[in-house]
N, C-alpha and C. Protein backbone atom coordinates (compact mmCIF):
# COMPACT_ATOMS: atom_id res chain seq x y z
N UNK A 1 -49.62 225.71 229.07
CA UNK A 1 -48.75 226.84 228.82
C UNK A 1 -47.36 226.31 228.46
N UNK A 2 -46.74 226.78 227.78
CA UNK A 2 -45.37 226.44 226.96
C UNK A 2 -44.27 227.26 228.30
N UNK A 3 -43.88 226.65 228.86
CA UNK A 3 -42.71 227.42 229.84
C UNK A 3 -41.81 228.21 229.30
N UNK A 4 -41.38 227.70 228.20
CA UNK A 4 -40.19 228.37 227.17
C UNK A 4 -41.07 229.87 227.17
N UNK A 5 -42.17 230.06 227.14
CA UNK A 5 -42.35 230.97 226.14
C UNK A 5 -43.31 231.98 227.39
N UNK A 6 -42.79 231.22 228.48
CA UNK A 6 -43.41 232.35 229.77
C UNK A 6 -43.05 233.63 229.76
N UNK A 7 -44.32 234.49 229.77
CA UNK A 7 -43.93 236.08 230.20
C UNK A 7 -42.79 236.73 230.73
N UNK A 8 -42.37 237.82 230.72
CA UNK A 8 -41.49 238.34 231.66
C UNK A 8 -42.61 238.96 232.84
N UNK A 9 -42.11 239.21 234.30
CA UNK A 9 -42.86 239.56 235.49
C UNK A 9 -42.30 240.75 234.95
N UNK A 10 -43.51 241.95 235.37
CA UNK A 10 -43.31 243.40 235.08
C UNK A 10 -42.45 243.84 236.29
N UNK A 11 -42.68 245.22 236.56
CA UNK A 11 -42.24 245.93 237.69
C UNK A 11 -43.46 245.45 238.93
N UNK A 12 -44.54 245.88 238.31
CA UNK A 12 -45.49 245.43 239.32
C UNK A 12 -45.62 243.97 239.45
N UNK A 13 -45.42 243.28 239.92
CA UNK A 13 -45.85 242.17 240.48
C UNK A 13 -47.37 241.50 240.91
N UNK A 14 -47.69 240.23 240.04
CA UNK A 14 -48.80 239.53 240.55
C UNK A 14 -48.34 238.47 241.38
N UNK A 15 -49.28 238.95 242.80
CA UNK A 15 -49.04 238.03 244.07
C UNK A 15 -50.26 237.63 245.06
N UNK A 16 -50.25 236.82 244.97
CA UNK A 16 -51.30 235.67 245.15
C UNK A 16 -51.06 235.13 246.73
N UNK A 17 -51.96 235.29 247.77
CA UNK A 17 -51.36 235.12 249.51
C UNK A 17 -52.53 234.37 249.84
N UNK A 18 -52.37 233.30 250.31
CA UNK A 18 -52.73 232.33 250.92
C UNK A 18 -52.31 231.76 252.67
N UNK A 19 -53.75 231.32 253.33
CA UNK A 19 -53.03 231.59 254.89
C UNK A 19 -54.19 230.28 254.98
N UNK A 20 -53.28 229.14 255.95
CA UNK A 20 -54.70 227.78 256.13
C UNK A 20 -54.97 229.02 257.67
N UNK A 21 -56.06 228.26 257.84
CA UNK A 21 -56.79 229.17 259.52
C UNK A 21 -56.25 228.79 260.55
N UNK A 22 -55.47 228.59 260.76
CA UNK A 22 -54.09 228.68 262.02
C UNK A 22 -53.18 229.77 262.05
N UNK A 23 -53.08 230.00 260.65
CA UNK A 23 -51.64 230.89 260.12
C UNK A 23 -52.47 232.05 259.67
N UNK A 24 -53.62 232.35 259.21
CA UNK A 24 -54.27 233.94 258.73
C UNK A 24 -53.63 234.72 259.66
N UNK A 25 -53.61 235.02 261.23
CA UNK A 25 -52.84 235.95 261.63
C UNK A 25 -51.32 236.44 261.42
N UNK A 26 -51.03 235.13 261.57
CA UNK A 26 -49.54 235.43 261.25
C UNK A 26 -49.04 236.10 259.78
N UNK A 27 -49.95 235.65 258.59
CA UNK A 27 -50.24 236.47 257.43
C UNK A 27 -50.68 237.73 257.41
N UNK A 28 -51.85 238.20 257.80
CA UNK A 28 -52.14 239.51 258.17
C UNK A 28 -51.22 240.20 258.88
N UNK A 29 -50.92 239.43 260.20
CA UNK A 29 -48.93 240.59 260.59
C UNK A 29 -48.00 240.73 259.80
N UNK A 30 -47.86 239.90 258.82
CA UNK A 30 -46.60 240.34 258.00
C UNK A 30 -47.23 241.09 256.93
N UNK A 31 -48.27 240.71 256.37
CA UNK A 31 -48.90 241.32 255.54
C UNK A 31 -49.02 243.02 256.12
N UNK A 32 -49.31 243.36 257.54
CA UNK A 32 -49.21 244.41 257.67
C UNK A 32 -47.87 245.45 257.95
N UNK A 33 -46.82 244.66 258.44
CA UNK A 33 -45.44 244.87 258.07
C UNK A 33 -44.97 245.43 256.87
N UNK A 34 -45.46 244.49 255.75
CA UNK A 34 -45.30 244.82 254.65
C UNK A 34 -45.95 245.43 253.37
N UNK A 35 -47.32 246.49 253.90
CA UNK A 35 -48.43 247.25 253.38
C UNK A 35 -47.99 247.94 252.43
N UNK A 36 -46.67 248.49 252.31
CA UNK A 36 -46.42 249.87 251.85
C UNK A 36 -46.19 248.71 250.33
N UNK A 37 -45.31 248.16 250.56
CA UNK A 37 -44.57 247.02 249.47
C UNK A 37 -45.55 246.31 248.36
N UNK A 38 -46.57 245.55 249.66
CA UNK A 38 -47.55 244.86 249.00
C UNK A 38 -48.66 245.50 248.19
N UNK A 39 -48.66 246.99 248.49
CA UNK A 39 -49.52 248.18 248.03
C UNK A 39 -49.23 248.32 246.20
N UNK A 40 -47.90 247.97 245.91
CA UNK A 40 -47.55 248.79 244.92
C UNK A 40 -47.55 247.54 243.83
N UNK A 41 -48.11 246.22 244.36
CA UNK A 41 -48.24 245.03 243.43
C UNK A 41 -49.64 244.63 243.20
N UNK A 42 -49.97 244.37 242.59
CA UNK A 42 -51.60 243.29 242.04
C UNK A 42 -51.87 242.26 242.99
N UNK A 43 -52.64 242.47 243.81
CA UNK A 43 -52.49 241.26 244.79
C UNK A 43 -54.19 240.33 244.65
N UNK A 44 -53.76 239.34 245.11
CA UNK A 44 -55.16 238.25 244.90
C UNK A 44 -54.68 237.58 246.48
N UNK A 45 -56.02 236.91 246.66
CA UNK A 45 -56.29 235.89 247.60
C UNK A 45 -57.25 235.07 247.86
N UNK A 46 -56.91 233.99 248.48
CA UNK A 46 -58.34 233.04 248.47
C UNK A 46 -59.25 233.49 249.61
N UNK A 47 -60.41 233.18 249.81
CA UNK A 47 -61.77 233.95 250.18
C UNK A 47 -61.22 234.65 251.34
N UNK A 48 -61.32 233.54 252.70
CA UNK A 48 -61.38 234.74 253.90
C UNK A 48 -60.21 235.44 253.67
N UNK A 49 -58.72 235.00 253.47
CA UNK A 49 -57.55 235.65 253.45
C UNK A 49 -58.16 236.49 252.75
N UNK A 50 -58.39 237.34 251.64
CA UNK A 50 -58.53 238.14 250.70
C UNK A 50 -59.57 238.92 251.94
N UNK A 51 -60.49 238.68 252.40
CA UNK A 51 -61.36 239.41 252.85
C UNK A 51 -60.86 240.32 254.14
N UNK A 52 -59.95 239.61 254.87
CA UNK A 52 -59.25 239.78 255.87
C UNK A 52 -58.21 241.08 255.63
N UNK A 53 -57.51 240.76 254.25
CA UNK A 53 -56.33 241.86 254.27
C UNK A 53 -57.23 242.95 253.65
N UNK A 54 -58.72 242.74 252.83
CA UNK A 54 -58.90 244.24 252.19
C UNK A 54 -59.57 244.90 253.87
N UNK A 55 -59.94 243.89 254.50
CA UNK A 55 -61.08 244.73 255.50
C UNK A 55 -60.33 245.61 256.92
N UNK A 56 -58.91 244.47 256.93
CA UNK A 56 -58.06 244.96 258.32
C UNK A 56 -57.17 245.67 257.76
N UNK A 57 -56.30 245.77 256.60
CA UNK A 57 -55.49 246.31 256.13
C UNK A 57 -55.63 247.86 255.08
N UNK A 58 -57.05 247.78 254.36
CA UNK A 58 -57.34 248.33 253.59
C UNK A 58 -56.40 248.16 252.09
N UNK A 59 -55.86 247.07 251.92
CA UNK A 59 -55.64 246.51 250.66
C UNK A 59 -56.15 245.67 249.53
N UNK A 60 -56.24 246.71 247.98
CA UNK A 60 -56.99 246.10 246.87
C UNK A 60 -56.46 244.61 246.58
N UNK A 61 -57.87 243.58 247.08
CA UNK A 61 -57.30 242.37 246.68
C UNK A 61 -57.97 241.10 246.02
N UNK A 62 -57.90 241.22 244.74
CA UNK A 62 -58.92 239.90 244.14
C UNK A 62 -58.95 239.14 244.67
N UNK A 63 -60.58 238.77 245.17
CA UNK A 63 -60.23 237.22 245.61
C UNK A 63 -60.85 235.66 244.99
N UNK A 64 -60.15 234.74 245.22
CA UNK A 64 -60.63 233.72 244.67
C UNK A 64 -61.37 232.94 245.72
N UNK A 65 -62.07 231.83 245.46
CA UNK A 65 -63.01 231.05 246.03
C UNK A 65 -61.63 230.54 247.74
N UNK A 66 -62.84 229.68 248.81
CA UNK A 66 -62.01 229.71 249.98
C UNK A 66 -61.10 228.18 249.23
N UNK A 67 -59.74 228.39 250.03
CA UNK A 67 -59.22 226.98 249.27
C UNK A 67 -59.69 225.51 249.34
N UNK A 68 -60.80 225.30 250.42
CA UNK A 68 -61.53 223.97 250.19
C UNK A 68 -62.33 224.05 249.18
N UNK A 69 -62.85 225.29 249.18
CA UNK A 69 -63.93 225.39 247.80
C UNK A 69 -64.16 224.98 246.35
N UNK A 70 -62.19 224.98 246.29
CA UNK A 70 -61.58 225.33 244.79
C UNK A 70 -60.57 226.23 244.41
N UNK A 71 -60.67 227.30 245.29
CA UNK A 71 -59.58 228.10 245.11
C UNK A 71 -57.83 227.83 245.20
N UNK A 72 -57.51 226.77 245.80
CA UNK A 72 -56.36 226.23 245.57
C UNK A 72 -55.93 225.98 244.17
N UNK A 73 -57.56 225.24 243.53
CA UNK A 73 -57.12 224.83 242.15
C UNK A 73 -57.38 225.91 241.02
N UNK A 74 -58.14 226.69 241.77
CA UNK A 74 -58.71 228.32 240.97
C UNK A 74 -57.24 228.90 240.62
N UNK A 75 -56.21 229.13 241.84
CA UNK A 75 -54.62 230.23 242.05
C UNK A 75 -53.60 229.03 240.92
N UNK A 76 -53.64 227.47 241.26
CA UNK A 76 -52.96 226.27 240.37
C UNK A 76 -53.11 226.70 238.86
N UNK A 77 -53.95 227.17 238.83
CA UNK A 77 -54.62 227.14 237.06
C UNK A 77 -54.01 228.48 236.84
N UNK A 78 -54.04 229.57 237.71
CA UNK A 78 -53.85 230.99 237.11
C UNK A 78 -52.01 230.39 237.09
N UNK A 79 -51.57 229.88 237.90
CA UNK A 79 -49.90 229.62 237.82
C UNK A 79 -49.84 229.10 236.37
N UNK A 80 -50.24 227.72 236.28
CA UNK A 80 -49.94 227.32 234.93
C UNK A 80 -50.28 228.14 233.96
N UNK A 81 -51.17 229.20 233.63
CA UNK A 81 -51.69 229.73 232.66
C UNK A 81 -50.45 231.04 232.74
N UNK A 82 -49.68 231.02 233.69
CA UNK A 82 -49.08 232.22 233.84
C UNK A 82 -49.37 233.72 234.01
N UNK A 83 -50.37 233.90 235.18
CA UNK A 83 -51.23 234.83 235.65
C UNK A 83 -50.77 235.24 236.74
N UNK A 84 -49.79 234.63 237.07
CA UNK A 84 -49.14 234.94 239.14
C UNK A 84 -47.49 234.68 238.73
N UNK A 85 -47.20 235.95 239.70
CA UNK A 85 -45.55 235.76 239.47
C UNK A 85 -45.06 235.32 240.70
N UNK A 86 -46.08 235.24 241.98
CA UNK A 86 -45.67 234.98 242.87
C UNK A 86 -46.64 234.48 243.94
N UNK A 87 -46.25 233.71 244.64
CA UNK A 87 -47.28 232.90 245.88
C UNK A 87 -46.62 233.26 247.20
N UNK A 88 -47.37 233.71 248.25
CA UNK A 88 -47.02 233.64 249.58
C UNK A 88 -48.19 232.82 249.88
N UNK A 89 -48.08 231.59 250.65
CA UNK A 89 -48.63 230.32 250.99
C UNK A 89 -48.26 230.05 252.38
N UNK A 90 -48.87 230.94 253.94
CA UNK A 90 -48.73 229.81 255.03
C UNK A 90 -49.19 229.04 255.33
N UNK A 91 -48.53 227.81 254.90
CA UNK A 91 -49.61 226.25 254.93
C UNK A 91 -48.82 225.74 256.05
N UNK A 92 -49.84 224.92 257.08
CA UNK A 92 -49.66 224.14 258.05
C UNK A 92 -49.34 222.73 258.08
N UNK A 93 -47.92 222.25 257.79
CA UNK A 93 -47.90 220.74 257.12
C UNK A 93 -48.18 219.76 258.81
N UNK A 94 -48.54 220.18 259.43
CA UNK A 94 -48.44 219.43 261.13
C UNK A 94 -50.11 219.35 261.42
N UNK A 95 -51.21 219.98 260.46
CA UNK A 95 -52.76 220.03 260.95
C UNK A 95 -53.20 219.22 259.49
N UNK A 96 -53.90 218.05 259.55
CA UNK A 96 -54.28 217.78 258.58
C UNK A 96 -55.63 218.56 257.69
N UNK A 97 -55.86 218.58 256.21
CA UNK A 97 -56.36 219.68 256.11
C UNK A 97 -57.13 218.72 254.89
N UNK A 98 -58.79 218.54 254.71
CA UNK A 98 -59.44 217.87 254.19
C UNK A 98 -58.93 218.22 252.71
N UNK A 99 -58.99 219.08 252.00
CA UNK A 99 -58.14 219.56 250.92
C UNK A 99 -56.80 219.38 250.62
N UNK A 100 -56.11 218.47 251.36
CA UNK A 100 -54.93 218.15 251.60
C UNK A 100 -54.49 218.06 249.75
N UNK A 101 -55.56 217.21 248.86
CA UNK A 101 -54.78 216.90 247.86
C UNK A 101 -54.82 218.24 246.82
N UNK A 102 -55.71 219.30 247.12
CA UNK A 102 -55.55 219.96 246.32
C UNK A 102 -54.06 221.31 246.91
N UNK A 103 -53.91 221.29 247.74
CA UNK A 103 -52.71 221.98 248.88
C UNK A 103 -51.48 221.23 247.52
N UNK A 104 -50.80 220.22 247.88
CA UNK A 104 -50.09 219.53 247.44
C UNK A 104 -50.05 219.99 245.90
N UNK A 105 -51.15 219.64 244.54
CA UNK A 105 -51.46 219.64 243.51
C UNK A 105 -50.78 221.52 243.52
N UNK A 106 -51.07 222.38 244.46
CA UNK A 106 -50.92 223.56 244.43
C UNK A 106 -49.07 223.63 244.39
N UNK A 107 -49.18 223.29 245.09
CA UNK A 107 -47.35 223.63 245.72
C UNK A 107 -46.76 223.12 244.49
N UNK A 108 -47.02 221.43 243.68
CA UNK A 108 -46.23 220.98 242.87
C UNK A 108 -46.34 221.61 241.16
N UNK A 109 -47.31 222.60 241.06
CA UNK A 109 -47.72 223.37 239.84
C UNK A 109 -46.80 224.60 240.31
N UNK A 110 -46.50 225.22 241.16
CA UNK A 110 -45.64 226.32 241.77
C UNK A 110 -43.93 225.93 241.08
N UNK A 111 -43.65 224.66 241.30
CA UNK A 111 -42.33 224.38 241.79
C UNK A 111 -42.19 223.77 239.96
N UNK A 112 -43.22 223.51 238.88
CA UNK A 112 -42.79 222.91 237.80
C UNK A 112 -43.32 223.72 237.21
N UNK A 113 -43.58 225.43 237.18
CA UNK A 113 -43.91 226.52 236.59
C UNK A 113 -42.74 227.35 236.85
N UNK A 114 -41.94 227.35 237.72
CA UNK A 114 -40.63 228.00 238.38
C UNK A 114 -41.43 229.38 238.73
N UNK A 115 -42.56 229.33 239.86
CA UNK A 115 -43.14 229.81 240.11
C UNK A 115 -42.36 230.06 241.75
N UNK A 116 -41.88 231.37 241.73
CA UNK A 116 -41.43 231.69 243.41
C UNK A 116 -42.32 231.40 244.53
N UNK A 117 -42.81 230.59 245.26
CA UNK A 117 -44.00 230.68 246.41
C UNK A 117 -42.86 230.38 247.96
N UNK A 118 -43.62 231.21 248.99
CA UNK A 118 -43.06 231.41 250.05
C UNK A 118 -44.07 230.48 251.07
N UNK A 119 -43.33 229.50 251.56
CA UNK A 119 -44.59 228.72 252.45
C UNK A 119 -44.59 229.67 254.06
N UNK A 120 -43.52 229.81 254.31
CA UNK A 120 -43.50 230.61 255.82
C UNK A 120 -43.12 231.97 255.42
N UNK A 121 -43.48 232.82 256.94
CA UNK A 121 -42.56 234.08 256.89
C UNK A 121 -41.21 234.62 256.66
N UNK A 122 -40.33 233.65 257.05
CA UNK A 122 -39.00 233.95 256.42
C UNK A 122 -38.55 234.17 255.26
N UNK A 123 -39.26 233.28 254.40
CA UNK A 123 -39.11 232.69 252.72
C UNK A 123 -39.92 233.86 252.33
N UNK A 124 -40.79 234.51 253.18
CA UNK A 124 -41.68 235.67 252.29
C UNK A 124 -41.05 237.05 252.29
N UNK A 125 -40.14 236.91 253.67
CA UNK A 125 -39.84 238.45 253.77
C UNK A 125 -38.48 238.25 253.21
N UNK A 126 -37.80 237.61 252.79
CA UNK A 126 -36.63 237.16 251.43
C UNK A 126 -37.78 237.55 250.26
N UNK A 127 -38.19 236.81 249.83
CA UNK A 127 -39.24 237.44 248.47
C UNK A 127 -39.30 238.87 248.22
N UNK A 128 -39.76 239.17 249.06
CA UNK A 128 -40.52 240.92 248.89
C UNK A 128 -39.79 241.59 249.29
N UNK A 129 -38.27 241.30 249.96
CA UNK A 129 -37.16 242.34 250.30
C UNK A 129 -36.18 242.21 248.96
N UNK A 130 -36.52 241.21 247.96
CA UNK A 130 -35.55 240.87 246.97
C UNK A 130 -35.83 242.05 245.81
N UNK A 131 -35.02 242.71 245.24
CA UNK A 131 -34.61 243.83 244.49
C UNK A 131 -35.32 243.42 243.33
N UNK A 132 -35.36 242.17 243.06
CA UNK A 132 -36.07 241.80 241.79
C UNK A 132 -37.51 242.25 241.90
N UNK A 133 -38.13 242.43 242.91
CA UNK A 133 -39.46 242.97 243.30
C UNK A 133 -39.78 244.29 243.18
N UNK A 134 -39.03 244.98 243.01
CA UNK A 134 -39.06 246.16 241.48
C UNK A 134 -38.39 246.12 240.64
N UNK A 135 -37.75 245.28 239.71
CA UNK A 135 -37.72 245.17 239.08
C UNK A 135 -38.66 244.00 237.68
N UNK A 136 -38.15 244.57 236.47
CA UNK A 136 -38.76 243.53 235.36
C UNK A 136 -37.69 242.79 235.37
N UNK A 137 -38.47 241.13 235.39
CA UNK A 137 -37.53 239.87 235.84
C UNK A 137 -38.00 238.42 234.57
N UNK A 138 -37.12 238.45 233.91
CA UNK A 138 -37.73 237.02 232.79
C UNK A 138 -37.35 235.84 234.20
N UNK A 139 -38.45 234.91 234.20
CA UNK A 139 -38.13 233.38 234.72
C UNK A 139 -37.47 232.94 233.63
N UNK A 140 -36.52 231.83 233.80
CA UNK A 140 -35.96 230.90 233.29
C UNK A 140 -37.10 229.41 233.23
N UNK A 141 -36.72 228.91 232.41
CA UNK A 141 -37.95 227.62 232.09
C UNK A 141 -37.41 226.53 232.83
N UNK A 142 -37.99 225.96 234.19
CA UNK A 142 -37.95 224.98 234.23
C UNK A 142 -37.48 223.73 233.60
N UNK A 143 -36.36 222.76 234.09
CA UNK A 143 -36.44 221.62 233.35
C UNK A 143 -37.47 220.53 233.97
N UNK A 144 -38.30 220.66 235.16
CA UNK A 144 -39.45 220.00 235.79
C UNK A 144 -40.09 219.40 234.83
N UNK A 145 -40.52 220.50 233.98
CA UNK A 145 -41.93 220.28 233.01
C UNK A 145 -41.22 219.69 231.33
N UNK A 146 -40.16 219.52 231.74
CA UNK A 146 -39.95 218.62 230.69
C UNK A 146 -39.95 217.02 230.27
């Protein structure tokens, strides 16, 4: 994908939530905190997360494969291709995680796409309280990927 020539993010928002299995609860609480919000965007997730917020929450949510599966590199690919305007990611950097290299490969396609991703709750509820989250927002291009 040409960065220069990245989409503008609509009003609605594509957002992509990811939780390793330590942190799914703590995702699902904020996630349920923030139902009304997360309601009014395109949301995706990798397997159980996705299964978790449509089944406890009752929220529409594509999901992709579990992230050992592939789905880390399934959500990596939709970033570069410019398919996600946004990542909420609680990753556990203190539990080692057999997928470790595709975690990493994830985060560093986020950060050289100028892709917003929130690793904790704080960084998420800044995200989704930010005004730009109804609004239509052009990214600026990265100089990473140059």
């Amino acid at each position: 994908m040409d960065l220069d020539a990245r989409q503008p993010m609509s009003v609605r928002k594509r957002v992509v939530m990811i939780a390793h299995d330590n942190l799914k609860g703590d995702l699902l609480d904020w996630a349920r905190f923030n139902v009304g919000t997360l309601s009014r965007h395109d949301l995706a997730a990798t397997g159980t997360t996705g299964k978790l917020l449509t089944d406890r929450l009752g929220l529409t949510v594509r999901r992709y494969l579990s992230g050992p599966l592939g789905g880390d590199q399934q959500i990596g690919a939709a970033i570069a291709e410019g398919r996600v305007d946004l990542v909420i990611f609680f990753w556990d950097p203190l539990e080692p995680h057999p997928h470790d290299v595709d975690v990493k490969a994830l985060l560093r396609i986020a950060v050289v796409c100028n892709t917003p991703i929130a690793c904790n709750r704080s960084t998420a509820d800044f995200l989704l309280s930010s005004p730009l989250m109804d609004e239509r927002y052009e990214p600026f291009a990265t100089s990473a990927a140059s």
